[in-house]
Protein backbone atom coordinates (compact mmCIF):
# COMPACT_ATOMS: atom_id res chain seq x y z
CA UNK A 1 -5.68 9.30 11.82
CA UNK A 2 -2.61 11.88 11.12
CA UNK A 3 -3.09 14.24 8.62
CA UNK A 4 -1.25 17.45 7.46
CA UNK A 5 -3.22 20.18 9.20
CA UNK A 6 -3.72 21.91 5.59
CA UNK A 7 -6.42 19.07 5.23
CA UNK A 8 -8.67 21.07 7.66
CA UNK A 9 -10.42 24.02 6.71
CA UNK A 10 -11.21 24.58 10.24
CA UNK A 11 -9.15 23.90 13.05
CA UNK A 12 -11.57 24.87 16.23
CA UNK A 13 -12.52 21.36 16.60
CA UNK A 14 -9.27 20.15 16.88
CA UNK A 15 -7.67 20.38 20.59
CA UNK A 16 -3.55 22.53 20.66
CA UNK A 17 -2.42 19.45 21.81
CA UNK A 18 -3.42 17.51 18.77
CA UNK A 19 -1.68 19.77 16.41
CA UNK A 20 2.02 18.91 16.25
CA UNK A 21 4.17 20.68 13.99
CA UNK A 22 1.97 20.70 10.75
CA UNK A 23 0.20 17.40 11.11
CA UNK A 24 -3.31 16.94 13.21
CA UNK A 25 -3.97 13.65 15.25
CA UNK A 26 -7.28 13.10 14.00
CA UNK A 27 -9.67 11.47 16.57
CA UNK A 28 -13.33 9.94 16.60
CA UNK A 29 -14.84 12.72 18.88
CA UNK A 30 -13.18 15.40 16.44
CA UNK A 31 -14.40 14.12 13.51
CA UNK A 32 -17.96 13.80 14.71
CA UNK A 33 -17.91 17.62 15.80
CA UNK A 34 -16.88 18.41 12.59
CA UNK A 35 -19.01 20.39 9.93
CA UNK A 36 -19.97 17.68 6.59
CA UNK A 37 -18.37 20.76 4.39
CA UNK A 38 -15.04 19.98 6.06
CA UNK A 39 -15.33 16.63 6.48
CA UNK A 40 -16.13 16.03 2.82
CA UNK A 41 -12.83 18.78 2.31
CA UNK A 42 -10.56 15.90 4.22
CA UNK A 43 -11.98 12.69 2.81
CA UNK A 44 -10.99 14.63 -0.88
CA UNK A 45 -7.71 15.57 0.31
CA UNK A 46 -6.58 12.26 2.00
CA UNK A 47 -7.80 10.53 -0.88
CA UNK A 48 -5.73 12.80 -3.44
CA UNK A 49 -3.03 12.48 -1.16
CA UNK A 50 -3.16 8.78 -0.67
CA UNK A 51 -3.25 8.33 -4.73
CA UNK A 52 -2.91 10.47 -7.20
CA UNK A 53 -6.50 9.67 -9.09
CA UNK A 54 -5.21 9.87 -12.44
CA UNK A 55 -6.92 7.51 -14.55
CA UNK A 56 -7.70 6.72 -18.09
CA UNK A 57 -11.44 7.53 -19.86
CA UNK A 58 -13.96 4.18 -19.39
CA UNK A 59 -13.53 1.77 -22.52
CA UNK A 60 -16.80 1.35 -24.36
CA UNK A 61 -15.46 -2.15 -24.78
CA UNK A 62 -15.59 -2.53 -20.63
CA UNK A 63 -17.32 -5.70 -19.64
CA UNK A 64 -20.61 -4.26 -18.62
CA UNK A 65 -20.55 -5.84 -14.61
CA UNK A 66 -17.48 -3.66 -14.18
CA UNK A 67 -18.62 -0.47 -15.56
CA UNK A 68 -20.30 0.76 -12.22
CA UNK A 69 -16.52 0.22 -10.45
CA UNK A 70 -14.42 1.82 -12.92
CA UNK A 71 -12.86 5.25 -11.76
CA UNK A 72 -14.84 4.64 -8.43
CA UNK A 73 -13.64 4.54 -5.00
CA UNK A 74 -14.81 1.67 -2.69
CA UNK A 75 -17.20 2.10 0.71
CA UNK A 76 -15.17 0.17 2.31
CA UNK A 77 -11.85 -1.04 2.61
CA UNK A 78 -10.00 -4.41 2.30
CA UNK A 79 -10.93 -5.45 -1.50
CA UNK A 80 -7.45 -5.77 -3.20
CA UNK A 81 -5.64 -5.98 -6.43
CA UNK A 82 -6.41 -9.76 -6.56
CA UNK A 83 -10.04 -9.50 -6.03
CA UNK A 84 -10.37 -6.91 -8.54
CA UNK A 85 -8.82 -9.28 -10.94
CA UNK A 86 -10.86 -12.04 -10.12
CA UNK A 87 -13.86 -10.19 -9.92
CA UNK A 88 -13.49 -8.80 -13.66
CA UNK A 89 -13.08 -12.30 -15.15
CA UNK A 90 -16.07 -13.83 -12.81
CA UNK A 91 -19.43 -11.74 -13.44
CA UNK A 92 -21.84 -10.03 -11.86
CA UNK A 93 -23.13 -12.59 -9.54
CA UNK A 94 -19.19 -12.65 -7.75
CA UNK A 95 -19.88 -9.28 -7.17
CA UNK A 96 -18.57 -10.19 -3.28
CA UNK A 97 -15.41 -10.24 -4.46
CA UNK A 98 -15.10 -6.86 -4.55
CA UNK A 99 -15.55 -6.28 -0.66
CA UNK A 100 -13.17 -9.63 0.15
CA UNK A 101 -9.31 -9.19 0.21
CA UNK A 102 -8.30 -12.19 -1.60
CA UNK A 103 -5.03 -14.23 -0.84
CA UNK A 104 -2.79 -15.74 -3.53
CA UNK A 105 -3.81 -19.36 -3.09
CA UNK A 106 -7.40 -18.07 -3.02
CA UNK A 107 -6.95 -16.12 -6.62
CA UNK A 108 -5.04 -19.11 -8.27
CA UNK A 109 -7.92 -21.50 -7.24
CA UNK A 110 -9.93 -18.67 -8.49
CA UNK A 111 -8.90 -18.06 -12.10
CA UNK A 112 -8.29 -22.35 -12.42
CA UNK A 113 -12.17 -22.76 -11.74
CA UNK A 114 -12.65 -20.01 -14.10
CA UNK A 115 -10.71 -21.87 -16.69
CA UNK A 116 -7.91 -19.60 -16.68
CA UNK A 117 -3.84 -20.73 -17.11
CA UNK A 118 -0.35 -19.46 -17.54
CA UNK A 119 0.21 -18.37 -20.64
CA UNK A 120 3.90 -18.47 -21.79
CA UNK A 121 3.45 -18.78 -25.45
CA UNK A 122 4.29 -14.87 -25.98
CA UNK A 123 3.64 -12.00 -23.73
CA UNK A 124 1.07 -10.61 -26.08
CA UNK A 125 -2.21 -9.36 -23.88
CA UNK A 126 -5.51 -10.01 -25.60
CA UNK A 127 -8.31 -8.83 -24.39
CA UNK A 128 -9.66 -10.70 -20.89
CA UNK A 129 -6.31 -12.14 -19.54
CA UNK A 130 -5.13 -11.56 -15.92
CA UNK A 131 -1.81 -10.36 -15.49
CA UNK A 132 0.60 -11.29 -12.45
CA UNK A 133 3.81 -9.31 -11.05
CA UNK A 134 5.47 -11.89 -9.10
CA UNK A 135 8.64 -11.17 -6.87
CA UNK A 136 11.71 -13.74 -6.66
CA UNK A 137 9.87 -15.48 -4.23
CA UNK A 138 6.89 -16.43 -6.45
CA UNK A 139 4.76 -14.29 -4.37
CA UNK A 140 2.30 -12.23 -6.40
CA UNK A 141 2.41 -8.71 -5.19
CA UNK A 142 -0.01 -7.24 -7.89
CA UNK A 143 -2.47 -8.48 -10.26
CA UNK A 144 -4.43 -6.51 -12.94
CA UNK A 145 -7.19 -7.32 -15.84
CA UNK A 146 -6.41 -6.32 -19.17
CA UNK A 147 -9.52 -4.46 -20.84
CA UNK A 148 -7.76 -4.26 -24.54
CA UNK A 149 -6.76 -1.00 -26.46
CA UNK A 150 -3.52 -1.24 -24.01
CA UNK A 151 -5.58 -0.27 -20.56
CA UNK A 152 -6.10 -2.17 -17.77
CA UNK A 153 -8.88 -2.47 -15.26
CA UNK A 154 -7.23 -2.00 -11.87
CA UNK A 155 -7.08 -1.62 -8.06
CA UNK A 156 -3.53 -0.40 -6.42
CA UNK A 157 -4.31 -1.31 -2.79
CA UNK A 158 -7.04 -2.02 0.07
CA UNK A 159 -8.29 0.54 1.39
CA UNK A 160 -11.57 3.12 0.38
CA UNK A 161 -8.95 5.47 -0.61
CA UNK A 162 -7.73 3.00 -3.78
CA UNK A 163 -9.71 3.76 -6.64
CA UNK A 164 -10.83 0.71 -8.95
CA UNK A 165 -9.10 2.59 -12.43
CA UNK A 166 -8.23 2.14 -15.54
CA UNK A 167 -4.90 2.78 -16.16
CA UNK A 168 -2.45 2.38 -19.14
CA UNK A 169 -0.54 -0.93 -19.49
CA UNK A 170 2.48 1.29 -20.07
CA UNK A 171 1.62 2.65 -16.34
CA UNK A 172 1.42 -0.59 -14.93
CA UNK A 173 4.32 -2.15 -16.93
CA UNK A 174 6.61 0.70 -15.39
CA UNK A 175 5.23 0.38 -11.78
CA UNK A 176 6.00 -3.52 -11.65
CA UNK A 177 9.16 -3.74 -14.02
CA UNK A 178 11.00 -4.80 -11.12
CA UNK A 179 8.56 -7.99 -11.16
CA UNK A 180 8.00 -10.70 -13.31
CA UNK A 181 4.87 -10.53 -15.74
CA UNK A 182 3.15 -13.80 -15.88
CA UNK A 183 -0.04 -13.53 -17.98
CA UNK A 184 -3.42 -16.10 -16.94
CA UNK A 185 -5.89 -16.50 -19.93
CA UNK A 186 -9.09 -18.41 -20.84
CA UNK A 187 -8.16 -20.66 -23.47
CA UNK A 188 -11.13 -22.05 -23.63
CA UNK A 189 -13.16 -18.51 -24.09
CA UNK A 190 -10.89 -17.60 -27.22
């Protein structure tokens, strides 16, 4: 891993020739010689540094399978935006999900069995739909569950370092305006 070397607190453990210019090449044998204080110190900083953690206060209106996720960071990387989303309108029993990165075809097959279709009545979120950015090419590039009270339950990436969050649909609206919304509900459920 390359970090900037501000991320270590102490730099005995790292080898001269691993320091170049202010970044560190980061290997296995390092790491394991370091102290847990500074390990803990760079895990912190790589994951501020990899995403800003800003996130929105925990809805009391939350379904209750996702409370444990939200404003949480994974153990282990590869869950995505799409199992997130799929994972918040399955239940606790899907709780896989949430270790799988999940491919488009696999998510639309996903939110059919749960009952869920495109919505294109208005673009009016209620509580429980699934909301798609979609490029020009119809390929979803981010999905997101909307929670109600304008916040969403979300994850921005793969890896340990993207925090499940709730976030602000303004947030999200202004991240993927480039995109086109389309919106997935439960018909059925309403």
């Amino acid at each position: 891993m390359v970090l900037p070397k501000i991320f270590i607190a102490d730099l005995t453990v790292v080898l001269e020739d691993y320091i170049i210019d202010d970044l560190v090449v980061l290997q296995r044998s390092m790491w394991e010689g370091m102290s847990q204080s500074n390990k803990k110190m760079i895990i912190k900083k790589v994951a501020e540094w990899w995403e800003d953690g800003a996130c929105e206060e925990v809805p009391e209106e939350l379904p209750p399978h996702l409370m444990p996720y939200a404003n949480t960071y994974a153990t282990t990387a590869g869950a995505n935006c799409l199992a997130a989303a799929l994972y918040a309108v399955s239940d606790k029993e899907s709780e896989w999900l949430l270790q799988e990165w999940v491919h488009q075809q696999a998510f639309l097959n996903g939110l059919e069995r749960l009952g869920y279709t495109v919505y294109e009545q208005d673009e009016t979120l209620i509580a429980g739909d699934v909301v798609a950015w979609v490029d020009k090419d119809a390929v979803i590039q981010h999905a997101s569950y909307y929670v109600g009270n304008n916040l969403f339950f979300n994850k921005q990436g793969q890896t340990i370092f993207n925090a499940w969050k709730i976030r602000k649909e303004a947030d999200l609206m202004k991240d993927w305006s480039s995109m086109q919304m389309k919106i997935y509900r439960n018909l059925d459920k309403k």
